[in-house]
Protein backbone atom coordinates (compact mmCIF):
# COMPACT_ATOMS: atom_id res chain seq x y z
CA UNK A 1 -0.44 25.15 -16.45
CA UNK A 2 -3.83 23.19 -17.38
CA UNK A 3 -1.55 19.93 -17.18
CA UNK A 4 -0.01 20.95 -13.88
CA UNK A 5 -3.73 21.65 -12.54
CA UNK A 6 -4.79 18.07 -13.63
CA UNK A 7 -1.88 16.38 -11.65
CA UNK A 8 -2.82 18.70 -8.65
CA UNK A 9 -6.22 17.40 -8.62
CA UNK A 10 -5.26 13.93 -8.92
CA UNK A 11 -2.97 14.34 -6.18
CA UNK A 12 -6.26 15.51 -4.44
CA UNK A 13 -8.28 11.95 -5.57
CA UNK A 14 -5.17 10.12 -4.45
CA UNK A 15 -5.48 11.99 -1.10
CA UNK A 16 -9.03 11.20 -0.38
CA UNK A 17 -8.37 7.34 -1.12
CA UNK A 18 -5.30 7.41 1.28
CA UNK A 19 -7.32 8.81 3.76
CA UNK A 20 -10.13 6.54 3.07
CA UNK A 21 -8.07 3.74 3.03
CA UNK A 22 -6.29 3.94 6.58
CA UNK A 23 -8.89 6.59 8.71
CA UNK A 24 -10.86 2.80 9.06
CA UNK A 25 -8.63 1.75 11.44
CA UNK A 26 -9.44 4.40 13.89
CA UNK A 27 -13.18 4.50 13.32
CA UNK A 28 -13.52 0.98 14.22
CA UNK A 29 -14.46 1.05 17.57
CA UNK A 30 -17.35 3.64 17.03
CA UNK A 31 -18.51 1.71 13.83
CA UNK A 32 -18.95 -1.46 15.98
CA UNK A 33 -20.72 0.07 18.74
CA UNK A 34 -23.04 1.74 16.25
CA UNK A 35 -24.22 -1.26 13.75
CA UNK A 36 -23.62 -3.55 16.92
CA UNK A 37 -20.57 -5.86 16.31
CA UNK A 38 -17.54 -6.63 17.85
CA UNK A 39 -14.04 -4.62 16.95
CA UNK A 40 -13.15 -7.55 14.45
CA UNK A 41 -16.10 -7.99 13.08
CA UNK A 42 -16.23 -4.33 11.80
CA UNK A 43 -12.44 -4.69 10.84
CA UNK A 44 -13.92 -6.70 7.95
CA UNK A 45 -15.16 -3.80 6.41
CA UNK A 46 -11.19 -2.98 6.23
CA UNK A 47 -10.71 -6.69 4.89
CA UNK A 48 -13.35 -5.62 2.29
CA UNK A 49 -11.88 -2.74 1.09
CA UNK A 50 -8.66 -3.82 0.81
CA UNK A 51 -9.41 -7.50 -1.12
CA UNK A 52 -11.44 -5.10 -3.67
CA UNK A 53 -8.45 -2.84 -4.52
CA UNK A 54 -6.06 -6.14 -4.99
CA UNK A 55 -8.52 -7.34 -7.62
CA UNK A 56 -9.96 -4.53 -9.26
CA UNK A 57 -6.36 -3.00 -10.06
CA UNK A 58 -5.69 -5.84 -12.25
CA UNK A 59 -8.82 -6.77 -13.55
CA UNK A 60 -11.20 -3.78 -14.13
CA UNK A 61 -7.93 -1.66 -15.27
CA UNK A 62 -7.14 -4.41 -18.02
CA UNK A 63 -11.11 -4.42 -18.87
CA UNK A 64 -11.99 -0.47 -19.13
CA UNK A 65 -8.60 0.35 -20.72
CA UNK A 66 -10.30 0.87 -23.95
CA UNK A 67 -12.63 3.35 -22.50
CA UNK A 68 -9.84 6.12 -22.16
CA UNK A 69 -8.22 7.23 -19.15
CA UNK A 70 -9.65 9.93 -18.63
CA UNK A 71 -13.23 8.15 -18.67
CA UNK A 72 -11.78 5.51 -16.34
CA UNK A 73 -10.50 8.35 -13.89
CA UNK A 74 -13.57 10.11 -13.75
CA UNK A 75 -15.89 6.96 -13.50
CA UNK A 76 -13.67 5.41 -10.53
CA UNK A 77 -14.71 8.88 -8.68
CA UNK A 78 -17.78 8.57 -9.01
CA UNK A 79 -18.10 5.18 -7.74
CA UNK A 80 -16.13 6.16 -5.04
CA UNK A 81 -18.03 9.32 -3.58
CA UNK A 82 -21.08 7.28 -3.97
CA UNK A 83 -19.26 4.32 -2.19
CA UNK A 84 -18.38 6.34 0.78
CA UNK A 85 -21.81 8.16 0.70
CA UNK A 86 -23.15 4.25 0.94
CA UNK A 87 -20.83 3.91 4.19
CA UNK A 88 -22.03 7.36 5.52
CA UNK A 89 -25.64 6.32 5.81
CA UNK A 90 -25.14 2.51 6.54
CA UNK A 91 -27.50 0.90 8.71
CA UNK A 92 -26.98 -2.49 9.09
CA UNK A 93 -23.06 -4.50 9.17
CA UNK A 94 -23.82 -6.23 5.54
CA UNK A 95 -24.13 -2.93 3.84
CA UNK A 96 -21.20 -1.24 5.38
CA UNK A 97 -19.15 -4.23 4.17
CA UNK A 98 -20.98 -4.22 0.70
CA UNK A 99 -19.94 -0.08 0.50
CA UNK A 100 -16.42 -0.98 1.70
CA UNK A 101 -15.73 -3.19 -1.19
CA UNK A 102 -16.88 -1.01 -3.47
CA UNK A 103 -14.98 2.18 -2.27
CA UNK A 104 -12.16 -0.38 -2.51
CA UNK A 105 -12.97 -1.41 -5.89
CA UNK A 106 -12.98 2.37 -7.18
CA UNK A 107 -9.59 2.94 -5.35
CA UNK A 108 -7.69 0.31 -6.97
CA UNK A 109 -9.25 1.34 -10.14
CA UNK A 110 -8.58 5.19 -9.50
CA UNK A 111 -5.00 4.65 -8.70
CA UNK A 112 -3.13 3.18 -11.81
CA UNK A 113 -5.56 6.00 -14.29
CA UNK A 114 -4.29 8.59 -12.27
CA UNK A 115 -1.09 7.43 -12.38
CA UNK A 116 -1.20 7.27 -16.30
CA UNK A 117 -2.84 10.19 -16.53
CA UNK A 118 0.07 12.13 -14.78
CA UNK A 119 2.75 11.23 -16.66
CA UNK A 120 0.48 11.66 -20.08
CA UNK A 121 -0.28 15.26 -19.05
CA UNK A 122 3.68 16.69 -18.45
CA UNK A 123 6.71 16.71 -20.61
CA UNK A 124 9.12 14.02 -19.91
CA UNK A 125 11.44 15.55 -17.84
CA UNK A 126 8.67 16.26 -15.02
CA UNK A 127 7.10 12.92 -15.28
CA UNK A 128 8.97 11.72 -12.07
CA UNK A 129 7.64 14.65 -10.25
CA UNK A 130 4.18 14.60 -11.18
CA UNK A 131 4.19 10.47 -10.55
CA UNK A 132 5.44 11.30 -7.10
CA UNK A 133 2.63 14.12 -6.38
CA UNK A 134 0.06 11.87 -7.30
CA UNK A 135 1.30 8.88 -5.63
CA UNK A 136 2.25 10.93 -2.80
CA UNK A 137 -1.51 11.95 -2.45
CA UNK A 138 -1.84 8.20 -0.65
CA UNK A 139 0.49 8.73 1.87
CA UNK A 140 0.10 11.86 2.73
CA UNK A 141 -3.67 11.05 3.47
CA UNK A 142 -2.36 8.88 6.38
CA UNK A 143 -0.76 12.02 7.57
CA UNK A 144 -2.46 14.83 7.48
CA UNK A 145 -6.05 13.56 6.25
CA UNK A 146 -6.43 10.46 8.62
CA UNK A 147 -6.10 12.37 11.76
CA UNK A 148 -8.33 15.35 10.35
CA UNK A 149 -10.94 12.21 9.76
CA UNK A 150 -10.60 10.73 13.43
CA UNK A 151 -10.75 14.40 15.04
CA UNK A 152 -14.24 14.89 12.89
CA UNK A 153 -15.11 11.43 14.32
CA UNK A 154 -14.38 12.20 18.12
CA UNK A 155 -16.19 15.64 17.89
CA UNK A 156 -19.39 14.85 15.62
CA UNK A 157 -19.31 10.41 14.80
CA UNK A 158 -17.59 8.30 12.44
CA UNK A 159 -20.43 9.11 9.92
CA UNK A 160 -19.31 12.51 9.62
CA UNK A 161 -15.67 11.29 9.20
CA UNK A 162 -17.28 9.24 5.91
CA UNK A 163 -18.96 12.35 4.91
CA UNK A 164 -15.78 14.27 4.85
CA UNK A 165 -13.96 11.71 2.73
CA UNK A 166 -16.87 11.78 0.41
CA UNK A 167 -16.72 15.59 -0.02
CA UNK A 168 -13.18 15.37 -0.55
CA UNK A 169 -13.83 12.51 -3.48
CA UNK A 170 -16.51 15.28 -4.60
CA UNK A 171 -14.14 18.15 -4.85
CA UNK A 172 -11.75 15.69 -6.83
CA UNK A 173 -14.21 14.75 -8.90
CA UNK A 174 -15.96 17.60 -10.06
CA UNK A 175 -12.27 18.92 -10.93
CA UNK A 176 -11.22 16.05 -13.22
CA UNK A 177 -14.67 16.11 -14.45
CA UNK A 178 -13.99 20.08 -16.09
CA UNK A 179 -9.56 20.32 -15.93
CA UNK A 180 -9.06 16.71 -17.23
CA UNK A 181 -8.52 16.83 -20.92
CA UNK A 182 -8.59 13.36 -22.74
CA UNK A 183 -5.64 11.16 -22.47
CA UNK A 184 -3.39 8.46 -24.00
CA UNK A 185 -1.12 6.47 -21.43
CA UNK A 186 0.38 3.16 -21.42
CA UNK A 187 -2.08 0.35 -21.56
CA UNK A 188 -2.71 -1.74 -18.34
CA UNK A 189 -0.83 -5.33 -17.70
CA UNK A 190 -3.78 -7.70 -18.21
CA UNK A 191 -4.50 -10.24 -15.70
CA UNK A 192 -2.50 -12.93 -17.69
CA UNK A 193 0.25 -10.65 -18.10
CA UNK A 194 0.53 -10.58 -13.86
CA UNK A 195 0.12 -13.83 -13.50
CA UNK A 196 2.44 -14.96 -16.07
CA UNK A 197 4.97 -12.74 -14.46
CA UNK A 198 4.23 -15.03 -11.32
CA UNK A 199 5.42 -18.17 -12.94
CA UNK A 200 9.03 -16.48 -12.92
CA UNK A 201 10.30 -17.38 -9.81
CA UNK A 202 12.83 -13.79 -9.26
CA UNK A 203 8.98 -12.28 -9.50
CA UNK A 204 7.49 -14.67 -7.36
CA UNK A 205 10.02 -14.44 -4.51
CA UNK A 206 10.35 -10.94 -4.97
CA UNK A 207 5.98 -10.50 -4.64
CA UNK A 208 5.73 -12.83 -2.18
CA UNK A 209 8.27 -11.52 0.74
CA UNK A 210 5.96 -8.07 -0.32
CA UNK A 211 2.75 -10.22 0.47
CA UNK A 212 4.39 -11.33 4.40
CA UNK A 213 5.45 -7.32 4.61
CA UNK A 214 1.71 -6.00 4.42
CA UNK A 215 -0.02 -9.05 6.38
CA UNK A 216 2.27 -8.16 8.99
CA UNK A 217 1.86 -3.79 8.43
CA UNK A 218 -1.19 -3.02 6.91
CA UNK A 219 -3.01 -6.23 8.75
CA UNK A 220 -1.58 -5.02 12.22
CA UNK A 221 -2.84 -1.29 11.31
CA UNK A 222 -6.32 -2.52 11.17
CA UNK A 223 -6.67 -3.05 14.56
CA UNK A 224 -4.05 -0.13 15.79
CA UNK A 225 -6.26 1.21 18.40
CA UNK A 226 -7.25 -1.63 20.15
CA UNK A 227 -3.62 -2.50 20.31
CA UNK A 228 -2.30 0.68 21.64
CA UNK A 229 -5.60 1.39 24.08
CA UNK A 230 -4.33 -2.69 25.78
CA UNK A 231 -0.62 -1.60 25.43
CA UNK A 232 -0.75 1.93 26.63
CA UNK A 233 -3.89 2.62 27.97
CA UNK A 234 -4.02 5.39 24.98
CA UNK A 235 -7.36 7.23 24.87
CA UNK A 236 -7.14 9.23 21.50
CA UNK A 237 -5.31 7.40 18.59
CA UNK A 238 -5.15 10.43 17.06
CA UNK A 239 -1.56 11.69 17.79
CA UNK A 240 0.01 8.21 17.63
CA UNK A 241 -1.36 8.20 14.13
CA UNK A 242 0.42 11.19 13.41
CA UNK A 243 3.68 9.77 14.53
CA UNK A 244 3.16 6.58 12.21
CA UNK A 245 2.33 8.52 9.12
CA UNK A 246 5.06 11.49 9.63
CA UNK A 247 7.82 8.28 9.99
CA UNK A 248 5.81 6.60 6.79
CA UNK A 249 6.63 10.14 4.64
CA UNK A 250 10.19 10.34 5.89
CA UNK A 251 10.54 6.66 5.15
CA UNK A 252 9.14 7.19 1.55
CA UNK A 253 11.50 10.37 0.84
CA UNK A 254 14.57 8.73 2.15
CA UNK A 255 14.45 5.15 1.10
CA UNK A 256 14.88 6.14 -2.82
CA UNK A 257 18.03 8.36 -1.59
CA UNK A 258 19.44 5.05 -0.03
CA UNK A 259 18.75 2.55 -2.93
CA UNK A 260 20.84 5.08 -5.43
CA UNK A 261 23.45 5.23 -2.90
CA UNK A 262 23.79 2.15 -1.82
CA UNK A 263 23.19 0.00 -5.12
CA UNK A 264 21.78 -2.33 -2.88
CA UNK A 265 17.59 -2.74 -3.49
CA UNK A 266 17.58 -6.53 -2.16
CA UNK A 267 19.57 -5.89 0.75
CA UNK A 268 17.79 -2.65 1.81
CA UNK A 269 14.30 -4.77 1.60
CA UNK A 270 15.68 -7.36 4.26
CA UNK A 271 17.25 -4.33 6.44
CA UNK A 272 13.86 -2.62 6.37
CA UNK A 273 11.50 -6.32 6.89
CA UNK A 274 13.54 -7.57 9.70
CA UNK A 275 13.80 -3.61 11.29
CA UNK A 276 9.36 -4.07 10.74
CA UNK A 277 9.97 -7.18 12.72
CA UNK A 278 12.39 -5.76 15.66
CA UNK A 279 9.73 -2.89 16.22
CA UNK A 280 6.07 -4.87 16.18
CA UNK A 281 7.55 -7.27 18.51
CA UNK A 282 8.83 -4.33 21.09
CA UNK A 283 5.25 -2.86 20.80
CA UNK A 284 3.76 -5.04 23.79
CA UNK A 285 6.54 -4.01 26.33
CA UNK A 286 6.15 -0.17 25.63
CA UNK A 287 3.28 0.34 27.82
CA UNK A 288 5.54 0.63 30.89
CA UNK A 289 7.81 3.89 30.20
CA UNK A 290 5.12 7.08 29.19
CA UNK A 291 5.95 7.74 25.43
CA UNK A 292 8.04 5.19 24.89
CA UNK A 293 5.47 2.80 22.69
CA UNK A 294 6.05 6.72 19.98
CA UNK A 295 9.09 4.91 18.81
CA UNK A 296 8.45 1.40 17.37
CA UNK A 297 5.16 3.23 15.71
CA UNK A 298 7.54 6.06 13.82
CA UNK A 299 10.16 3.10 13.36
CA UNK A 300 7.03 1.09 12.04
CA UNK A 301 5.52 3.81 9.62
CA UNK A 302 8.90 4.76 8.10
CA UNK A 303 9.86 1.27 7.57
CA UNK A 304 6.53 0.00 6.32
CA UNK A 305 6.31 2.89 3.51
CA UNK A 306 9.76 2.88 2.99
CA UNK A 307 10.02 -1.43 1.75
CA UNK A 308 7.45 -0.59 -1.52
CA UNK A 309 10.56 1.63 -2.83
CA UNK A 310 13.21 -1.20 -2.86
CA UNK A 311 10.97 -3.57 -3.87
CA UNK A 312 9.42 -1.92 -7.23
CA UNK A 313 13.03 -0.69 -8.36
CA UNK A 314 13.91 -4.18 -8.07
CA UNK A 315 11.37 -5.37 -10.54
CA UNK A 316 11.77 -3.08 -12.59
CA UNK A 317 15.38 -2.92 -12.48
CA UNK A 318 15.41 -7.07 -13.46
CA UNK A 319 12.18 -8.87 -12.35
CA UNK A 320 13.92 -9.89 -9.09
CA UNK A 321 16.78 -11.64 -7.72
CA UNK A 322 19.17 -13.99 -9.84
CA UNK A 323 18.06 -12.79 -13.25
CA UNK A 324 19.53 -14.26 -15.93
CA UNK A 325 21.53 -12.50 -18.47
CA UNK A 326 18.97 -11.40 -20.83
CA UNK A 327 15.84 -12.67 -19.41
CA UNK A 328 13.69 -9.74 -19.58
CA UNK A 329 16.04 -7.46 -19.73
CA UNK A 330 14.14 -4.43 -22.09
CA UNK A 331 10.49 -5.86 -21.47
CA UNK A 332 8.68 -2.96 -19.87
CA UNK A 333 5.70 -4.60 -20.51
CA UNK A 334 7.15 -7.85 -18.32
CA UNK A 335 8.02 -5.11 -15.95
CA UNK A 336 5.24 -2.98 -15.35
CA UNK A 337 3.23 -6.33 -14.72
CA UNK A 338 5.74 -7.42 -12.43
CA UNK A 339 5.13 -4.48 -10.47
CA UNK A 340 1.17 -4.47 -10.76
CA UNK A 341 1.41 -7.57 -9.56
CA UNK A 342 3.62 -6.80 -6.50
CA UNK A 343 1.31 -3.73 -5.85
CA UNK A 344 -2.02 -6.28 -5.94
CA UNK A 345 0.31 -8.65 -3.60
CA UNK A 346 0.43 -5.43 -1.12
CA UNK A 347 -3.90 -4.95 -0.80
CA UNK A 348 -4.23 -8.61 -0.67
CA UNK A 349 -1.58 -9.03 1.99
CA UNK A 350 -3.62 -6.22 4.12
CA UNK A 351 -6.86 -7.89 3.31
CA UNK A 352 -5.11 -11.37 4.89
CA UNK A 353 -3.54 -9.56 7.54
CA UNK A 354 -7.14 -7.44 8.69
CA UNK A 355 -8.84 -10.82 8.53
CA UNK A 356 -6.45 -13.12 10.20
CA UNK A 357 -6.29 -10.15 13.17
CA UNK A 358 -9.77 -9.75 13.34
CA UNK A 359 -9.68 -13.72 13.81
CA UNK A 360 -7.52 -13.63 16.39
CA UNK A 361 -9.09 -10.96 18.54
CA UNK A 362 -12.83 -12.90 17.87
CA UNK A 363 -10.64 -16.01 19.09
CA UNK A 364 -10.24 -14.13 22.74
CA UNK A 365 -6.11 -13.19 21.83
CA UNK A 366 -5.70 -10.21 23.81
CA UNK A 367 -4.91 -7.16 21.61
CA UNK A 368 -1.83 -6.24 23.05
CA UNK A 369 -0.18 -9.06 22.23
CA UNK A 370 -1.43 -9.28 18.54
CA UNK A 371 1.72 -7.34 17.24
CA UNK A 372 4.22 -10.54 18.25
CA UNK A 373 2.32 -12.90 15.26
CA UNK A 374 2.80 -9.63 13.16
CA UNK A 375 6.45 -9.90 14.14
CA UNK A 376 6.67 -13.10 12.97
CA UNK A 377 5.17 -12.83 9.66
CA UNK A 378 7.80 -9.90 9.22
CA UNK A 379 10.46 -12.17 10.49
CA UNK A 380 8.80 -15.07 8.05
CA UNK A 381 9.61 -12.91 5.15
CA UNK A 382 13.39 -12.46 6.18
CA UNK A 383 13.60 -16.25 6.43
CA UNK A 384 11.53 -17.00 2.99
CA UNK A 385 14.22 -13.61 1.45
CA UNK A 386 17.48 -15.42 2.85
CA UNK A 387 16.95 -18.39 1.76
CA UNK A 388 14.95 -18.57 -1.78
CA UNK A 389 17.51 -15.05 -2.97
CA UNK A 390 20.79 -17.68 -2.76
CA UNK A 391 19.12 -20.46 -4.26
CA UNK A 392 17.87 -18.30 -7.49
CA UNK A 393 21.27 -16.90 -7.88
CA UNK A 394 23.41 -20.25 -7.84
CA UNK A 395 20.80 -21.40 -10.15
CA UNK A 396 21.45 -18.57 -12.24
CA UNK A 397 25.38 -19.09 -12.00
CA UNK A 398 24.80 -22.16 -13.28
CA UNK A 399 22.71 -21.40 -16.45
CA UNK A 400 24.65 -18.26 -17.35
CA UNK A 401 28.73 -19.39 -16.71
CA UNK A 402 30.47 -15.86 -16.47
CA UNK A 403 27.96 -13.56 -14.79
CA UNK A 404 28.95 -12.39 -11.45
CA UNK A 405 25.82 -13.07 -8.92
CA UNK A 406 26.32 -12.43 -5.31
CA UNK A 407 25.59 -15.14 -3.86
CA UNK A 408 25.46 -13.60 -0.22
CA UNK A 409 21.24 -13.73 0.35
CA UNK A 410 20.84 -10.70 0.01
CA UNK A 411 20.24 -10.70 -3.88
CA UNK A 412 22.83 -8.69 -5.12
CA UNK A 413 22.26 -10.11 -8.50
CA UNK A 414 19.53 -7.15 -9.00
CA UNK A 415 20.89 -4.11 -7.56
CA UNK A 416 20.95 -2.83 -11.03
CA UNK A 417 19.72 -0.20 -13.11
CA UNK A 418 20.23 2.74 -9.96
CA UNK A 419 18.38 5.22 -12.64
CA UNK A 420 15.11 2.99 -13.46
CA UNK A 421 11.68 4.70 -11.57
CA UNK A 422 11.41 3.56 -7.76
CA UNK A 423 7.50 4.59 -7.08
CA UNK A 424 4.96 2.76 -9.44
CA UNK A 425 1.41 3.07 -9.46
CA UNK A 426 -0.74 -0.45 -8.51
């Protein structure tokens, strides 16, 4: 039970991040008109946050894995009540952006410990389940904890929203602090380990149609109320935020479901990035019909959460399309820093997508029509996935006579492995 108690309350630190991470987006507009800057401007601060997770998951991971997880666990919650404690009491634009980073910096640190904590604290055959609860803290903070935050914000500030995320990081904290027993896990992927996974090019195509997925999602998020207040004249966010994180959890349920069924990772990934691309691009033209912009956002959330699932298995099921016969095959350690790599290609994508949008709108681009460049980074990724996933498996034809690629783009090569782990921590 003590173990089962420990992954509850690191579900509960993986909530309050999640919720951190994605209430911004709603709390822009009140954060602007507070510290006295523009709606982009103060989407920076989501910029900020999100660059800091991308970098500290592979670097302060690889340098404080000798301190224990347990230490590193309780240490990242600290930083990041503190962090949003900063952001609570900010008075001026550079410190919110200076407490941003660091909240960000203590998420992406927070995420992979608690990861490796969980499956250190169970027996093996509940590892998968107590992965997913803690994993599943994240997105279930965009649904139930990121509309709790805006409602707070409409009745008493966004200040108090901050404040509630901080208690939350408290309660989390002071748990893990007494119910956390020392722990051995896995050590981290260094740095060069990720970046020599890069030079692969399955890894490289694989992380970098990941990298167009979140500019275009998580960049477009940033800036969701703005967009839906031009498109729809929408006063409260609040219950189309609902709609995009209950369609992100049915994505994330049902997507591993289809990639055992279907066999298929690569061509599920395309499916789901050019579906992303259909429904940002129909966002500007729902305004017209009452209700009708509900269903590109569910379409949106379900199949933004739903491409990480495809896209880890794939990784770890071969490092990408057009492996060769026995290139990697059996490295977990190759693996897991394929997939910390593809996880740091996710926070730096949303970090390129917030500032690019914030760009934009600064530039005079009226917010309604920022989903269509959205589109077509989602529609980019398609292109870069059709055409680089053929290439790598003739290529691997080629070097290895008698292995059967399919050499149809959409990377059949690596829809192996239907048992390997689909969810990953960053």
């Amino acid at each position: 039970m003590g173990g089962t108690r420990a992954v509850g309350l690191l579900a509960l630190g993986s909530f309050a991040m999640g919720t951190d991470a994605y209430a911004m987006a709603g709390l822009l507009p009140g954060i602007g008109a507070d510290l006295g800057v523009s709606v982009s401007l103060a989407g920076q601060s989501v910029t900020a946050f999100t660059l800091c997770y991308a970098l500290a998951a592979p670097f302060l991971s690889a340098a404080l894995a000798r301190r224990g997880t347990r230490t590193v666990v309780v240490s990242a919650l600290v930083v990041f009540v503190l962090a949003n404690a900063g952001t609570a009491l900010a008075g001026s634009y550079p410190v919110l952006l200076g407490t941003r980073a660091l909240a960000g910096a203590a998420a992406g640190l927070f995420t992979p410990a608690a990861a490796t904590a969980a499956v250190a604290l169970v027996p093996p055959e509940r590892r998968g389940r107590a992965l997913g609860l803690v994993l599943g803290g994240m997105s279930a903070g965009t649904v139930l904890g990121v509309p709790l935050g805006l409602l707070v914000a409409a009745g008493a500030g966004w200040r108090a929203a901050l404040w509630l995320i901080t208690g939350l990081g408290v309660l989390a904290l002071l748990g893990t602090a007494v119910a956390l027993p020392p722990v051995r896990g896995a050590a981290a992927p260094s740095p060069r380990d990720r970046f020599a996974a890069l030079a692969r090019p399955r890894v490289a195509v694989v992380v970098a149609v990941t990298f167009t997925q979140t500019v275009a999602s998580l960049g477009l998020y940033t800036y969701l109320e703005p967009v839906l207040h031009r498109t729809a004249d929408v006063g409260s966010a609040v219950p189309y935020l609902w709609v995009w994180g209950i369609g992100g959890v049915c994505g994330s349920l049902l997507a591993g479901t289809l990639v055992d069924r279907t066999g298929r990772p690569a061509l599920l990934s395309v499916a789901l990035l050019g579906t992303l691309g259909g429904a940002l691009a129909l966002l500007p033209w729902t305004g017209s019909v009452p209700g009708l912009v509900l269903l590109p956002l569910l379409l949106w959330g379900a199949v933004g959460w739903a491409f990480v699932v495809p896209q880890q298995h794939r990784l770890l099921a071969g490092e990408g399309p057009g492996k060769r016969s026995g290139e990697g095959a059996g490295e977990a350690g190759s693996g897991a820093a394929a997939v910390g790599l593809n996880s740091s290609a996710t926070y730096l994508g949303g970090a390129v997508g917030s500032a690019l949008g914030g760009l934009a709108l600064a530039h005079g681009l009226d917010a309604r029509w920022l989903p269509l460049p959205a589109a077509a980074v989602a529609l980019a990724g398609v292109l870069l996935h059709l055409v680089a996933v053929p290439a790598l498996a003739r290529r691997a034809a080629r070097t290895a006579p008698g292995t059967k690629d399919h050499d149809d783009g959409t990377g059949g090569a690596d829809a192996t492995a239907a048992g390997s782990p689909e969810r990953n921590a960053p």
